[in-house]
Protein backbone atom coordinates (compact mmCIF):
# COMPACT_ATOMS: atom_id res chain seq x y z
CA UNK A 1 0.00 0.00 0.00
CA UNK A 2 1.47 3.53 -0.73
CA UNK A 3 1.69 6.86 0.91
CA UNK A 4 -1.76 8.56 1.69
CA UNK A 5 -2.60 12.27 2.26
CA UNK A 6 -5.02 14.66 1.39
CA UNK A 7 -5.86 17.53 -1.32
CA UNK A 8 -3.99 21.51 -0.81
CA UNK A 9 -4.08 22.77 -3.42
CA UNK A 10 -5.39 22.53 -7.26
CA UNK A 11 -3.73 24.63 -9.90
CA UNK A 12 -4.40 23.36 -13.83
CA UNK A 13 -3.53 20.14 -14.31
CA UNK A 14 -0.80 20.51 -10.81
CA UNK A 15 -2.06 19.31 -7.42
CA UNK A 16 -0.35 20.30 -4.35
CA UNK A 17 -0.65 17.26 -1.53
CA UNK A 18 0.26 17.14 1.85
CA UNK A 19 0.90 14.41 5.15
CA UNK A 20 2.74 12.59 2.05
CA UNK A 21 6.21 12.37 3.74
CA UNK A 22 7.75 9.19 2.00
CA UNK A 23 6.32 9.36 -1.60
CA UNK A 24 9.00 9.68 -3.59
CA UNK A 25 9.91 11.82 -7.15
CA UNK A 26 8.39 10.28 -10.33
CA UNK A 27 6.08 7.73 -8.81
CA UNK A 28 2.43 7.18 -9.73
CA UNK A 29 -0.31 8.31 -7.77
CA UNK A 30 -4.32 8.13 -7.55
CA UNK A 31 -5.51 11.73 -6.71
CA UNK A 32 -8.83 12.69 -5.78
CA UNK A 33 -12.07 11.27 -4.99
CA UNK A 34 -12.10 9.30 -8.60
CA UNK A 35 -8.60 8.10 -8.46
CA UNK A 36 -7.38 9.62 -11.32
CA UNK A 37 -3.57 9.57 -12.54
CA UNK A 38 -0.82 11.86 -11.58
CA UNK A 39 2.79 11.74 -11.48
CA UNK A 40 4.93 13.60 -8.84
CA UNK A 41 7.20 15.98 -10.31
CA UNK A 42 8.58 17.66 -6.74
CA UNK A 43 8.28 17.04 -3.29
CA UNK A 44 9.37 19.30 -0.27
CA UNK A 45 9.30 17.59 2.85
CA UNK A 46 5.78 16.14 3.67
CA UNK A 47 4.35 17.90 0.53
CA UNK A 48 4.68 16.58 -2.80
CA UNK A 49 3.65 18.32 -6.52
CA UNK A 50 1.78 15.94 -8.84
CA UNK A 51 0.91 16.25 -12.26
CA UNK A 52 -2.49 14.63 -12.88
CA UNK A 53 -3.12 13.12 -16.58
CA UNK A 54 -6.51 13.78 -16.74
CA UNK A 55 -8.86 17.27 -16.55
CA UNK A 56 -9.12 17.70 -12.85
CA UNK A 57 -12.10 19.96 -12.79
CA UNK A 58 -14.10 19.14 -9.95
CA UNK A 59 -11.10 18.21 -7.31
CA UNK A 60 -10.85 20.05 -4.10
CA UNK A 61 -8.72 20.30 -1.72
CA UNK A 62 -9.25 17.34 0.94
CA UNK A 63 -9.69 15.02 -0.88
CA UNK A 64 -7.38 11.90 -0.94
CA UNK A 65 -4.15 11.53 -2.63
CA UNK A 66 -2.25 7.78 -2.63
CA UNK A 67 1.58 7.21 -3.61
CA UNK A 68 1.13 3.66 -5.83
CA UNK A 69 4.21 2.45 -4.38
CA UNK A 70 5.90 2.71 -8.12
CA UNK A 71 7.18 4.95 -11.01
């Protein structure tokens, strides 16, 4: 199982996460309430950047964010 947090931020297609402290740079995640597809492109201590594939209208911040565990 991977690293879980929750929703900061949403700018574009770039979702800021935090309580993620052990996801690591370039692994997959599932982001949001739908689980859709990101990638994390920086991470600064517990927080970690992650650029979702798909249109994430509709995410807010709380909602869950989980490190799959590989790139």
């Amino acid at each position: 199982m991977g690293v879980k947090g929750r929703i900061t931020e949403v700018r574009g297609t770039v979702v800021k996460a935090t309580s993620v402290s052990g996801i690591q740079m370039n692994e997959m995640a599932r982001v949001g309430e739908l689980g859709l597809i990101g990638e994390v492109v920086r991470v600064e201590g517990d927080n970690a950047y992650i650029q979702v594939y798909e249109f994430t209208t509709g995410l807010r911040p709380g909602e869950p964010v989980e490190g799959i565990g590989s790139p």
